[in-house]
C-alpha atoms as a PDB file:
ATOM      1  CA  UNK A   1     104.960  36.205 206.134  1.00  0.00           C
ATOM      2  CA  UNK A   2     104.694  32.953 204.570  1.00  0.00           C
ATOM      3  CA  UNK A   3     102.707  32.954 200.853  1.00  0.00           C
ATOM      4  CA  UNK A   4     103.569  29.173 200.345  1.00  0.00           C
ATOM      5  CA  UNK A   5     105.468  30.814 196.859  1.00  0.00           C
ATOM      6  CA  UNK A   6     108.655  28.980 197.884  1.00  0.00           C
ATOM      7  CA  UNK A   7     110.513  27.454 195.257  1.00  0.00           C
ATOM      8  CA  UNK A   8     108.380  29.415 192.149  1.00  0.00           C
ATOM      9  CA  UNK A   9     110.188  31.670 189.594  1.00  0.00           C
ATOM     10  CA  UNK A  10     109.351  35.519 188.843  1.00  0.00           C
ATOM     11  CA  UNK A  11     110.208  37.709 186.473  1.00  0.00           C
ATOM     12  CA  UNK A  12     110.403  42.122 188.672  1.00  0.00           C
ATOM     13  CA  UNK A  13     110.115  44.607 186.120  1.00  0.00           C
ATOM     14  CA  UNK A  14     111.638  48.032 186.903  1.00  0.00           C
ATOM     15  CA  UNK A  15     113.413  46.645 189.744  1.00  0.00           C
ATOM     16  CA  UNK A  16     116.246  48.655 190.032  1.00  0.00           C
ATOM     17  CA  UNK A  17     115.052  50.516 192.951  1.00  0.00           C
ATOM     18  CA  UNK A  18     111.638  51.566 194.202  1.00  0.00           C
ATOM     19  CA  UNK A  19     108.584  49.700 194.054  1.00  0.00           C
ATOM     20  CA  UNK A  20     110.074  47.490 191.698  1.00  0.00           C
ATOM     21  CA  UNK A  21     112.696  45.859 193.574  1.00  0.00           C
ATOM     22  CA  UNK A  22     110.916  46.180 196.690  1.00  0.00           C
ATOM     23  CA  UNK A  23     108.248  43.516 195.383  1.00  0.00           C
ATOM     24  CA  UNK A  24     111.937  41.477 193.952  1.00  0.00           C
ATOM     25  CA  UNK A  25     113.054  41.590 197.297  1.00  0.00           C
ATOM     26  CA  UNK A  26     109.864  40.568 199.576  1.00  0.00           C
ATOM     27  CA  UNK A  27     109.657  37.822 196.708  1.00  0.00           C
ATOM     28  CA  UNK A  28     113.008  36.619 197.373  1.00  0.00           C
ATOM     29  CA  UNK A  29     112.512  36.410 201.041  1.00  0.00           C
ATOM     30  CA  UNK A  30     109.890  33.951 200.310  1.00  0.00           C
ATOM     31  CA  UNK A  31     112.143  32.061 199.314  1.00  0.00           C
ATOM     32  CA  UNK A  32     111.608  32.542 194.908  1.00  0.00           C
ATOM     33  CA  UNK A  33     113.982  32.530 192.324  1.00  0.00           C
ATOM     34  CA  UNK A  34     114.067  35.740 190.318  1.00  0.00           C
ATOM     35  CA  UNK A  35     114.693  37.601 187.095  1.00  0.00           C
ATOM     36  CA  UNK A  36     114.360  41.372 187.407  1.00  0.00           C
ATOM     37  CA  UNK A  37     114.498  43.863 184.520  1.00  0.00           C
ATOM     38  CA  UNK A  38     115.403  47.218 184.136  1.00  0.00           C
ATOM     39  CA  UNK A  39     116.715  49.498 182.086  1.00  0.00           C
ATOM     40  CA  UNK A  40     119.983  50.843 184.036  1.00  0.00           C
ATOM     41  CA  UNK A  41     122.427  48.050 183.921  1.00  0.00           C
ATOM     42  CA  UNK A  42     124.689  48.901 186.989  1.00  0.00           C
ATOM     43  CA  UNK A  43     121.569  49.783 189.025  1.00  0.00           C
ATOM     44  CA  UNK A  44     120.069  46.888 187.920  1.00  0.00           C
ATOM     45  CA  UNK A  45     123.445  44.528 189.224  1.00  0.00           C
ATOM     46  CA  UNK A  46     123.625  46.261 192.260  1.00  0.00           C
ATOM     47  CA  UNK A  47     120.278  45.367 193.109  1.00  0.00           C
ATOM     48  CA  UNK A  48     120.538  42.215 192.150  1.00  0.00           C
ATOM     49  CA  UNK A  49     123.813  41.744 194.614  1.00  0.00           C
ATOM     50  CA  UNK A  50     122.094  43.465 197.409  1.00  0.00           C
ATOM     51  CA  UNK A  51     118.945  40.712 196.904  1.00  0.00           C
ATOM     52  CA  UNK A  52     120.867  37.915 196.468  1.00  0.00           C
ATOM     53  CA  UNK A  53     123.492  39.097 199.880  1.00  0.00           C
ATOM     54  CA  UNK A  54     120.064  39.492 201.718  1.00  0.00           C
ATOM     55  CA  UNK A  55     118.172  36.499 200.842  1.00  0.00           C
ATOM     56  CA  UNK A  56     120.906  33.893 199.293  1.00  0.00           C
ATOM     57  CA  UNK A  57     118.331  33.476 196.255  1.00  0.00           C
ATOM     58  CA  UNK A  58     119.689  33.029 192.557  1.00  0.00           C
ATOM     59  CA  UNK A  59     118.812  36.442 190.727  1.00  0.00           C
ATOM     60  CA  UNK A  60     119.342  36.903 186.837  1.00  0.00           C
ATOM     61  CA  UNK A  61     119.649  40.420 185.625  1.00  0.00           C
ATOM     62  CA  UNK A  62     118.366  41.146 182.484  1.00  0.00           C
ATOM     63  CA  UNK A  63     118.641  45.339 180.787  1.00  0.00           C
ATOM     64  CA  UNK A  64     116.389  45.761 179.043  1.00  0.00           C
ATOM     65  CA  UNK A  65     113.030  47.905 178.103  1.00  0.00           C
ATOM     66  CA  UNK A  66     109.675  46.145 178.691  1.00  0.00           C
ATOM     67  CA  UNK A  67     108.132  49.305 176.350  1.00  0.00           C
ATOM     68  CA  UNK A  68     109.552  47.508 173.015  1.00  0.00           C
ATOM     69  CA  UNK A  69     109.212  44.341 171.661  1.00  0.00           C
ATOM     70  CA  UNK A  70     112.704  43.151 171.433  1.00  0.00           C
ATOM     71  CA  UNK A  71     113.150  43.937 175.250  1.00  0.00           C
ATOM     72  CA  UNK A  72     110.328  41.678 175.561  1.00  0.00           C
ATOM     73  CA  UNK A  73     112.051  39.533 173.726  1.00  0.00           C
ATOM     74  CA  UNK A  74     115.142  39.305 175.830  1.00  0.00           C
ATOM     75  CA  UNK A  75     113.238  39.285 179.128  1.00  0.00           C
ATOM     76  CA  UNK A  76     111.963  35.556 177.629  1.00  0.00           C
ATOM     77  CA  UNK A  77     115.072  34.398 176.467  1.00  0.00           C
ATOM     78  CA  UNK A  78     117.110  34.750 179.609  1.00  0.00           C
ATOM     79  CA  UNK A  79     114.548  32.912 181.984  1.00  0.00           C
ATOM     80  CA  UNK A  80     112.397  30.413 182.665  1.00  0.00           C
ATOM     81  CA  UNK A  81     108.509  30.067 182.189  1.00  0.00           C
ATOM     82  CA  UNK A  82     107.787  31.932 185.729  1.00  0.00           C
ATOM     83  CA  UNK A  83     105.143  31.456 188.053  1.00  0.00           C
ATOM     84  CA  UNK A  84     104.793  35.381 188.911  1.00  0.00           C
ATOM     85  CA  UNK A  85     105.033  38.155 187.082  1.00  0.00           C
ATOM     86  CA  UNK A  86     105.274  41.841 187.760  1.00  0.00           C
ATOM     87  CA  UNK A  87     104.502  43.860 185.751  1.00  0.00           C
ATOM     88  CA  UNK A  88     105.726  47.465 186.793  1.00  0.00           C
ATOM     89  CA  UNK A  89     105.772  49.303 182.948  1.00  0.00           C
ATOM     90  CA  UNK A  90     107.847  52.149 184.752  1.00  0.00           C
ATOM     91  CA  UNK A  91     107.883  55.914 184.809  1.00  0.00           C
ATOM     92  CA  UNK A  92     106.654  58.644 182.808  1.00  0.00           C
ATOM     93  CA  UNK A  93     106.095  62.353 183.687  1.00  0.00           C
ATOM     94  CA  UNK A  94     102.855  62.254 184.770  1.00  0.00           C
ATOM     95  CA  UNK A  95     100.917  65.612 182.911  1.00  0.00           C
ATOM     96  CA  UNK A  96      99.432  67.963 185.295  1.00  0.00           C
ATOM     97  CA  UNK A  97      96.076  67.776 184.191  1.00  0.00           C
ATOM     98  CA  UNK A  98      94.262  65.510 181.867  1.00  0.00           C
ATOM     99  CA  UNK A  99      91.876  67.467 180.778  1.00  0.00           C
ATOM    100  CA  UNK A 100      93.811  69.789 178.670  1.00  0.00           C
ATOM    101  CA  UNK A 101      95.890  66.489 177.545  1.00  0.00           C
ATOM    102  CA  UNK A 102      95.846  66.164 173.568  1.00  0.00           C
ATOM    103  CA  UNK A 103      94.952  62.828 172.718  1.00  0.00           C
ATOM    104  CA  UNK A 104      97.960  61.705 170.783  1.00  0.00           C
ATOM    105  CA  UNK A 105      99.458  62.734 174.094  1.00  0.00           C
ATOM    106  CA  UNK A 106      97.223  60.545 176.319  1.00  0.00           C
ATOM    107  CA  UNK A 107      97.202  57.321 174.249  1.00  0.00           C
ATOM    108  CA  UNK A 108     101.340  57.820 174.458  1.00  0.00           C
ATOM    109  CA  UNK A 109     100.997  57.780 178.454  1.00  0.00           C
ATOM    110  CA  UNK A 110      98.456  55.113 178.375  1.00  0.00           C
ATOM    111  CA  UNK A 111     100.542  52.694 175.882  1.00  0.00           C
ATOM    112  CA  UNK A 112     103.639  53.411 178.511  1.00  0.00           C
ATOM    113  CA  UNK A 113     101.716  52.482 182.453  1.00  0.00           C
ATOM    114  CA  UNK A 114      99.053  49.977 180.765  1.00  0.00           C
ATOM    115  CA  UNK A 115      99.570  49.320 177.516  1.00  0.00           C
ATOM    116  CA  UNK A 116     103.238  48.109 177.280  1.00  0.00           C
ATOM    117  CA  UNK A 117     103.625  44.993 178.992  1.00  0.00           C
ATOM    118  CA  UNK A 118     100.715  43.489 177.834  1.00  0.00           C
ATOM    119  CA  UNK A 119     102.461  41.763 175.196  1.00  0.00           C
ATOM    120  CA  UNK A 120     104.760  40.789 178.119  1.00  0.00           C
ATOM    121  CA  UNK A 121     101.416  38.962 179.791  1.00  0.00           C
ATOM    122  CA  UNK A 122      99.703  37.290 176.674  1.00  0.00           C
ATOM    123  CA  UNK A 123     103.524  35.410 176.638  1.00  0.00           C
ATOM    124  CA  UNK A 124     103.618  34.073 180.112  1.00  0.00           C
ATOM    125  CA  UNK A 125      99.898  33.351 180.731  1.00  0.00           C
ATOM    126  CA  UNK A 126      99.757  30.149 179.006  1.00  0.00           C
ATOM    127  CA  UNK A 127     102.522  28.539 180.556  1.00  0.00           C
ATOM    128  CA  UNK A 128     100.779  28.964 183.923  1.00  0.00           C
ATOM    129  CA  UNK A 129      97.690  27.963 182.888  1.00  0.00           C
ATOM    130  CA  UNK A 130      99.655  24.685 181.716  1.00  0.00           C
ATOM    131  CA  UNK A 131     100.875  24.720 184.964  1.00  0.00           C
ATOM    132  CA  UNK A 132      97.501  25.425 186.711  1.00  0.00           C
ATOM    133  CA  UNK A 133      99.646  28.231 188.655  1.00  0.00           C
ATOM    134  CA  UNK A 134      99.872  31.722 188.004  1.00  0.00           C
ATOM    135  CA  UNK A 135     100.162  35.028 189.577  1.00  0.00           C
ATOM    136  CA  UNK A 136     100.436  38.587 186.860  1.00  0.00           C
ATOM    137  CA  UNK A 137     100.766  42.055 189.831  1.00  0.00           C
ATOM    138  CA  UNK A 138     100.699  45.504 187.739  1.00  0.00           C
ATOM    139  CA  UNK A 139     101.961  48.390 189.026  1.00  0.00           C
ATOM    140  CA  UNK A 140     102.496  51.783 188.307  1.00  0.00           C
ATOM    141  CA  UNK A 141     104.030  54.571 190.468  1.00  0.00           C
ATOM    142  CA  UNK A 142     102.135  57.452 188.885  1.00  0.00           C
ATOM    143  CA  UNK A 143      98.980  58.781 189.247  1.00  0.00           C
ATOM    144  CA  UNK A 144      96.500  60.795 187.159  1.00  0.00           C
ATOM    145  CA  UNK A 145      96.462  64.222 188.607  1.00  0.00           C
ATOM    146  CA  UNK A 146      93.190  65.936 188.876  1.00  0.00           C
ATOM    147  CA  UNK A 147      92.922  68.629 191.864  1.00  0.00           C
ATOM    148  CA  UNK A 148      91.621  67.276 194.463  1.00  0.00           C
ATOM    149  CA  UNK A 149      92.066  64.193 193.127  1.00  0.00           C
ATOM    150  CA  UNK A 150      94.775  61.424 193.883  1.00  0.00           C
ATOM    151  CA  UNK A 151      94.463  57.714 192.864  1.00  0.00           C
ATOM    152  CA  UNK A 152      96.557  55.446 195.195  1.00  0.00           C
ATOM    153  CA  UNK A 153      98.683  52.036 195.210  1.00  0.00           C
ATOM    154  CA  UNK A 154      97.103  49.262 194.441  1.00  0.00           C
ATOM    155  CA  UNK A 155      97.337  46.642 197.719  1.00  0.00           C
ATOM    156  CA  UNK A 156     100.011  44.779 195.722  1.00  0.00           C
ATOM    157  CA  UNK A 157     102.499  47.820 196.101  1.00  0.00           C
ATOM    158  CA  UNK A 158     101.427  48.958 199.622  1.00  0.00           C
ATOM    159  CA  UNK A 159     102.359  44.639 200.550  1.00  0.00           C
ATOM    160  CA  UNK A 160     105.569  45.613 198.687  1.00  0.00           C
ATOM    161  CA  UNK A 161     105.242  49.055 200.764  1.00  0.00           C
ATOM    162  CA  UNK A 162     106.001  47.009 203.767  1.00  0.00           C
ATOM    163  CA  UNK A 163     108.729  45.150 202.523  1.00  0.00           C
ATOM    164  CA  UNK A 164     110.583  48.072 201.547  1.00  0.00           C
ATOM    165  CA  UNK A 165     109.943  49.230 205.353  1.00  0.00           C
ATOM    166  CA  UNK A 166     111.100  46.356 206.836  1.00  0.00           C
ATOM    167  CA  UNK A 167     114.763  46.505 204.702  1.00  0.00           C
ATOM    168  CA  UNK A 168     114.978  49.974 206.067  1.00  0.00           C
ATOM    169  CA  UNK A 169     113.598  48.675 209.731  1.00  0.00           C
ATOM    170  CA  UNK A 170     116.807  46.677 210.125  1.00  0.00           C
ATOM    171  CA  UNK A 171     119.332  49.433 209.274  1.00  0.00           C
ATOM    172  CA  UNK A 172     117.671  51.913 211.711  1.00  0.00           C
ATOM    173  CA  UNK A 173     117.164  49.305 214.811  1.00  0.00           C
ATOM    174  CA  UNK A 174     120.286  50.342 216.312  1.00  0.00           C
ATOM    175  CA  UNK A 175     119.326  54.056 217.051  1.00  0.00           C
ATOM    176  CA  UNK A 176     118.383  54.561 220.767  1.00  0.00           C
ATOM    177  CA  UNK A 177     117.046  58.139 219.638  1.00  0.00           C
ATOM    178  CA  UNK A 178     114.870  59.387 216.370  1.00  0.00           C
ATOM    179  CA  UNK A 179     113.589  62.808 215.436  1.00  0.00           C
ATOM    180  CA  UNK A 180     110.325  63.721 213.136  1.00  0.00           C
ATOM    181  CA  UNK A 181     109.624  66.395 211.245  1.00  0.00           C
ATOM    182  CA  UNK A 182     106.591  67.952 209.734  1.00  0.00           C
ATOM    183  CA  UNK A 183     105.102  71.177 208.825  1.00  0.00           C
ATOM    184  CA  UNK A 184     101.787  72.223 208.291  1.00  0.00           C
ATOM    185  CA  UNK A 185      99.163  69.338 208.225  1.00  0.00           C
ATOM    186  CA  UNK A 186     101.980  66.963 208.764  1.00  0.00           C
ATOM    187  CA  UNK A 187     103.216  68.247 212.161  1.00  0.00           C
ATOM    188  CA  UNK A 188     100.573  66.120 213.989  1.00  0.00           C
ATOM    189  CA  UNK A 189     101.670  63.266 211.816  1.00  0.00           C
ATOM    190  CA  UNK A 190     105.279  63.508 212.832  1.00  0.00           C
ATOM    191  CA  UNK A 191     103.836  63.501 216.760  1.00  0.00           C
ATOM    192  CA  UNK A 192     102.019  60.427 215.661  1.00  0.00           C
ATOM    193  CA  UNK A 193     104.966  58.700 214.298  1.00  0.00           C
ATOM    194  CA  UNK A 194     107.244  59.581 217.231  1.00  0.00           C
ATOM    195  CA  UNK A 195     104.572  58.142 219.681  1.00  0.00           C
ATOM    196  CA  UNK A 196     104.074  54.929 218.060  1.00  0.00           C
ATOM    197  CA  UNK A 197     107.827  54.353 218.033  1.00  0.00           C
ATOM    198  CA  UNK A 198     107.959  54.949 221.397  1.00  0.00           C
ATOM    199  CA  UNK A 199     105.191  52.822 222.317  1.00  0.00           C
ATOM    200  CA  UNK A 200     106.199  50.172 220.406  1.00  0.00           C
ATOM    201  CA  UNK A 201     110.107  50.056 220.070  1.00  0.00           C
ATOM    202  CA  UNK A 202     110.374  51.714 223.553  1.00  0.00           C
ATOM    203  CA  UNK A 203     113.170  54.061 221.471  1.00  0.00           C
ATOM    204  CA  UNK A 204     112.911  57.741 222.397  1.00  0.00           C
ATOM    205  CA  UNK A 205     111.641  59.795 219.671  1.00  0.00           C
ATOM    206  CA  UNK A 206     110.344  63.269 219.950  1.00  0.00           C
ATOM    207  CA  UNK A 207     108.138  65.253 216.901  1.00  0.00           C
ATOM    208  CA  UNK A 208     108.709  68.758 215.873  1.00  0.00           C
ATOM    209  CA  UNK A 209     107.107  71.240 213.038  1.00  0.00           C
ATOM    210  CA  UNK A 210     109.954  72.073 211.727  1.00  0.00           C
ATOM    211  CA  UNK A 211     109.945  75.660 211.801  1.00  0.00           C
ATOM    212  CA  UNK A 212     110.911  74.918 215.473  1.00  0.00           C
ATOM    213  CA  UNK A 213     113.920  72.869 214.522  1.00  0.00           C
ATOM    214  CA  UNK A 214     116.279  75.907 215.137  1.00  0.00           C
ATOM    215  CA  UNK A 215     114.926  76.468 218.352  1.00  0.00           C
ATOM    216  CA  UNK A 216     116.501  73.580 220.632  1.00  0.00           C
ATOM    217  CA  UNK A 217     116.108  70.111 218.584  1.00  0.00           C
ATOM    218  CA  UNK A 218     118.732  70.869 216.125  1.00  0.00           C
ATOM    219  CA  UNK A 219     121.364  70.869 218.605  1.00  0.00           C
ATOM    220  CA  UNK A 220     120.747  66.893 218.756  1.00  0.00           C
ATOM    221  CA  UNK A 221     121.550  66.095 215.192  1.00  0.00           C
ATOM    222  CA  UNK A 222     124.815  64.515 214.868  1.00  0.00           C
ATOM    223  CA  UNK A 223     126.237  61.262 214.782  1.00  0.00           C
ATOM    224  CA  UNK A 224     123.662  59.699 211.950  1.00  0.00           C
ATOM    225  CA  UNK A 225     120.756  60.581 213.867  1.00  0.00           C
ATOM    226  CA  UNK A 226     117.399  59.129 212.249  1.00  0.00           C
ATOM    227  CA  UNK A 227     115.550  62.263 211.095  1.00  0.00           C
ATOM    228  CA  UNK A 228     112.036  61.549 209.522  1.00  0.00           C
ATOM    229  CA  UNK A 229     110.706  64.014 206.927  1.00  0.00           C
ATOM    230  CA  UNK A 230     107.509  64.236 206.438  1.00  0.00           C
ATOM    231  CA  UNK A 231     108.015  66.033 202.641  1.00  0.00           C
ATOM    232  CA  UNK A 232     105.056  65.643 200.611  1.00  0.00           C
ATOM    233  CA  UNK A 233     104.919  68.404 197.183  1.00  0.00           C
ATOM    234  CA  UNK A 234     102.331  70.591 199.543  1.00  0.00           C
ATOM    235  CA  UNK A 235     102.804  74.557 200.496  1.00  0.00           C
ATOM    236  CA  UNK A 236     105.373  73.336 202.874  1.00  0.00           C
ATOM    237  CA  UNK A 237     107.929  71.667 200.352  1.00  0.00           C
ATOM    238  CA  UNK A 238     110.510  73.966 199.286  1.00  0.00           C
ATOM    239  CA  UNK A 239     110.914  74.645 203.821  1.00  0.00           C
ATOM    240  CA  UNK A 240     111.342  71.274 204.561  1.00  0.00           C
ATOM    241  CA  UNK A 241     113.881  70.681 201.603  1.00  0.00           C
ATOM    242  CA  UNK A 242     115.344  73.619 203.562  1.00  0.00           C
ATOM    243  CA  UNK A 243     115.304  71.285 207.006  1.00  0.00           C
ATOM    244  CA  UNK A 244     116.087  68.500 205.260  1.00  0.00           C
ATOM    245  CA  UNK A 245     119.726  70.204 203.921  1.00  0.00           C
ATOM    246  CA  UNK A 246     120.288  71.332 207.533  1.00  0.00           C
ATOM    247  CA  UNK A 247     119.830  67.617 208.734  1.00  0.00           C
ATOM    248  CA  UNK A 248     122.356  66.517 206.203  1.00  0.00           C
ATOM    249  CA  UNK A 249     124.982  69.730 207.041  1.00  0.00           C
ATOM    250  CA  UNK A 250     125.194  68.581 210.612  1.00  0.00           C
ATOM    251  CA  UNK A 251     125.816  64.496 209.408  1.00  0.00           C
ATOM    252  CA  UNK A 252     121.715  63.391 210.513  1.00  0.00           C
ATOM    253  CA  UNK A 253     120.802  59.886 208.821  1.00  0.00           C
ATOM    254  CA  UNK A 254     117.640  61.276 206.760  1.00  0.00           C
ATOM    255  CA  UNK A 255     114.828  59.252 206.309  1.00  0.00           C
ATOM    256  CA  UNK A 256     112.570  60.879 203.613  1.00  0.00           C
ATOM    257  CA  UNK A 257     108.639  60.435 203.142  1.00  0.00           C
ATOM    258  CA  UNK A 258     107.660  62.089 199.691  1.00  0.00           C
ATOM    259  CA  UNK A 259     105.482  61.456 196.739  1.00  0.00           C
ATOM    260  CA  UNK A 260     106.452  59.029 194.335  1.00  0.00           C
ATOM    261  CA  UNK A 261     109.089  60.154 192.034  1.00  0.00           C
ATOM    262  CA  UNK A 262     110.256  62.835 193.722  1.00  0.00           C
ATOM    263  CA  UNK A 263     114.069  63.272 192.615  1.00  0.00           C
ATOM    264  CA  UNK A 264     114.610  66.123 194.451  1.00  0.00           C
ATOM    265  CA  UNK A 265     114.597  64.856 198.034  1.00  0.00           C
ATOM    266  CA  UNK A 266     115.527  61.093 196.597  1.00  0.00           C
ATOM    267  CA  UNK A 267     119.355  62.873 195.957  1.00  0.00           C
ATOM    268  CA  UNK A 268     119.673  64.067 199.442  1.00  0.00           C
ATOM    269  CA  UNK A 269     118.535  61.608 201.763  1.00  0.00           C
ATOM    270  CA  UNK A 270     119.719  57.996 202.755  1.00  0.00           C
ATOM    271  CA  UNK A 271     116.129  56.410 202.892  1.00  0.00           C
ATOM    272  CA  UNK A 272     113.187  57.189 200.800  1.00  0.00           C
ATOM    273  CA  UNK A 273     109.531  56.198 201.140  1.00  0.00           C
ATOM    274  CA  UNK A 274     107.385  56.925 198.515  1.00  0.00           C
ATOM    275  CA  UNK A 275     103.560  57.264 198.738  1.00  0.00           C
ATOM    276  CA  UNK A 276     100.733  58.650 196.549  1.00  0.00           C
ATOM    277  CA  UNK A 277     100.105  62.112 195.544  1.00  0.00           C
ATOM    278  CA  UNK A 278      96.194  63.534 196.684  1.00  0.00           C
ATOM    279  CA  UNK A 279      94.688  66.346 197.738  1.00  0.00           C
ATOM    280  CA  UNK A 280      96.713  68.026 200.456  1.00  0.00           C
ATOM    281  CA  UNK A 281      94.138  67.618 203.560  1.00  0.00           C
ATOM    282  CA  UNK A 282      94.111  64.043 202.560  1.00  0.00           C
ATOM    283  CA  UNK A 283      97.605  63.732 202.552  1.00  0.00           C
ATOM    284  CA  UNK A 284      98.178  62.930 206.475  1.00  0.00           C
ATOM    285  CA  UNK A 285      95.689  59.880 206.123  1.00  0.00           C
ATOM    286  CA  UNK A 286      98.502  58.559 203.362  1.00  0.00           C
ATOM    287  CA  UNK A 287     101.456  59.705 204.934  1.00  0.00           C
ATOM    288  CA  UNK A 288     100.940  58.134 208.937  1.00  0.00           C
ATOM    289  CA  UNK A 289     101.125  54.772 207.346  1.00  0.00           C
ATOM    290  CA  UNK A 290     104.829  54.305 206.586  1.00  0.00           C
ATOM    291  CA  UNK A 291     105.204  55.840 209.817  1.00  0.00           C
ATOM    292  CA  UNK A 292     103.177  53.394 212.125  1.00  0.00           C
ATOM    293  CA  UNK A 293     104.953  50.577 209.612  1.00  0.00           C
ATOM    294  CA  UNK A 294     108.439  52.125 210.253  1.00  0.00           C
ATOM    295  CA  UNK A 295     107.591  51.339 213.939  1.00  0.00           C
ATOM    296  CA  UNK A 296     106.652  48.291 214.128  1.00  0.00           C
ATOM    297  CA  UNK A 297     109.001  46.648 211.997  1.00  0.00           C
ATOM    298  CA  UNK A 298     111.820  47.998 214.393  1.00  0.00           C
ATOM    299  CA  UNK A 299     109.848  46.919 217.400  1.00  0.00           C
ATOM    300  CA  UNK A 300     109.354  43.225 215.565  1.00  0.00           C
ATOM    301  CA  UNK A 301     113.021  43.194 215.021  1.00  0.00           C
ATOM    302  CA  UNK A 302     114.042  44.473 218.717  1.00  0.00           C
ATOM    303  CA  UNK A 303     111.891  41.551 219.607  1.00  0.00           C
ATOM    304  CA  UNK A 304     109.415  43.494 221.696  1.00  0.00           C
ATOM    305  CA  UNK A 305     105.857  42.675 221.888  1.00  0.00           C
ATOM    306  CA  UNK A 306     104.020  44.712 219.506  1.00  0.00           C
ATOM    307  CA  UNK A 307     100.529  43.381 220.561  1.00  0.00           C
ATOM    308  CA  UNK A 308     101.085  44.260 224.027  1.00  0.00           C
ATOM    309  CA  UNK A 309     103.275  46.906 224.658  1.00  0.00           C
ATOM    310  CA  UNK A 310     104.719  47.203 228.575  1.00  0.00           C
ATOM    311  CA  UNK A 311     102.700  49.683 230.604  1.00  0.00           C
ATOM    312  CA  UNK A 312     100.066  50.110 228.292  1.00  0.00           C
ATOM    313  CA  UNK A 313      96.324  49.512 228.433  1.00  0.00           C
ATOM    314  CA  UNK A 314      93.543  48.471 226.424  1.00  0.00           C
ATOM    315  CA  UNK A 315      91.340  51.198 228.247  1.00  0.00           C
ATOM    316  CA  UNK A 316      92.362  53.818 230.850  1.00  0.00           C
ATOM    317  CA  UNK A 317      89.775  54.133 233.759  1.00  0.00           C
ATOM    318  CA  UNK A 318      91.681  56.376 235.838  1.00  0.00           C
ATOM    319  CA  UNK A 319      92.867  60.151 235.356  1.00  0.00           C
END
């Protein structure tokens, strides 16, 4: 990907791991300087070592909180005017329902995901505009819960979405075998995910519900095995955790798809991708895409021809 950013300066908020430094890193790799910003100083460090071993791109890191003023204020003193900035205002517990939200309650979780970098904006904004270039991405990884009712990335985090996916991509290319996991609604998801990597990477990868896990496929895991779970907070979430432990008891390399912020299954597996809560029938629309992205960033890095895979056709006219 080439966004012809090369040689501009951005400031990553909340880039100490998640969306945050995903965007720092896919940045980086187009070749711009950064400052990222968190509040966790040795997270923050050891992200900015990882980014900087990656892409050989100068990184500042600066602890702070974007919520207050005087983090603000030391975001702009360690850096200079920047060409992009992301705004990513970080977490908050998300309430359950909004409609039983007090108000002093709602304009405190408005001030924290919208509210609280906008001083952070009205600073930067006219030095771009001096500069005739500019770029201001917001993010926030939660989502106002209704049921039924999810409200997704917006296209700037499912870009850095990608990214993230293609850092894992090149840790996993080595595996000649992958297993995938799903329960429920997700089951036909994990056969979808093991059949694009297959098609793609030519890697052998098989998908299981995993209430069948016991019953043969288990006796594979060992040696770091690549086991995708398919974990979203559904009916099925406290049996895959259970999965998900047995994966990790038998030394199985765990590759986790949950909803953003979950903690639970962040702790016990070695790669995490995050997606959007919604409505649980919906849910298998959100969750395939990490999985057909998983697979073709490994095929793109095993070199194989993701356009045209071997012994594949556009059309079969033959039974």
């Amino acid at each position: 990907m080439n966004l012809g950013i090369a040689g501009r300066h951005a400031i990553v908020c909340g880039a100490s791991r998640g969306l945050g430094r995903a965007c720092a890193l896919a940045l980086a790799r187009e070749g711009v300087s950064l400052t990222i910003v968190a509040r966790n100083q040795d997270d923050l460090e050891q992200a900015a070592r990882e980014i900087t071993a990656d892409t050989g791109i100068r990184v500042v890191a600066v602890a702070a909180d974007i919520n207050t003023a005087e983090g603000q204020a030391a975001v702009l003193a360690r850096t200079s005017d920047p060409d992009i900035l992301v705004a990513n205002p970080g977490v908050r517990q998300t309430p359950a329902d909004f409609r039983t939200l007090p108000r002093a309650e709602w304009q405190s979780w408005l001030d924290v995901h919208f509210l609280s970098t906008l001083d952070l904006i009205r600073a930067v904004v006219p030095g771009m505009a001096e500069r005739r270039f500019g770029r201001v991405v917001s993010i926030s990884v939660s989502f106002i819960k209704f049921p039924q009712v999810g409200f997704a990335h917006s296209h700037a985090a499912r870009l850095a979405l990608s990214g993230a996916i293609a850092a894992m991509a090149r840790e996993l290319v080595g595996a000649r075998d992958f297993l995938y996991l799903g329960r429920g609604v997700q089951y036909p998801i994990a056969l979808e995910g093991a059949l694009k990597l297959k098609e793609l990477s030519y890697i052998h990868a098989e998908g299981y519900a995993g209430g069948e896990m016991k019953h043969g496929p288990i006796a594979l895991i060992a040696d770091r095995l690549p086991v995708v779970a398919l974990a979203p907070r559904d009916g099925s979430y406290e049996r895959m955790l259970g999965n998900i432990e047995e994966v990790r008891a038998r030394d199985g390399q765990v590759i986790a798809v949950v909803h953003a912020g979950d903690r639970a299954v962040a702790s016990k597996a070695q790669h995490v991708i995050e997606v959007p809560a919604c409505a649980d029938l919906l849910a298998p629309l959100i969750t395939v895409i990490p999985l057909q992205l998983l697979a073709y960033h490994i095929a793109v890095r095993l070199g194989c021809d993701v356009d045209q895979p071997r012994n594949l056709a556009k059309s079969v006219t033959v039974e």
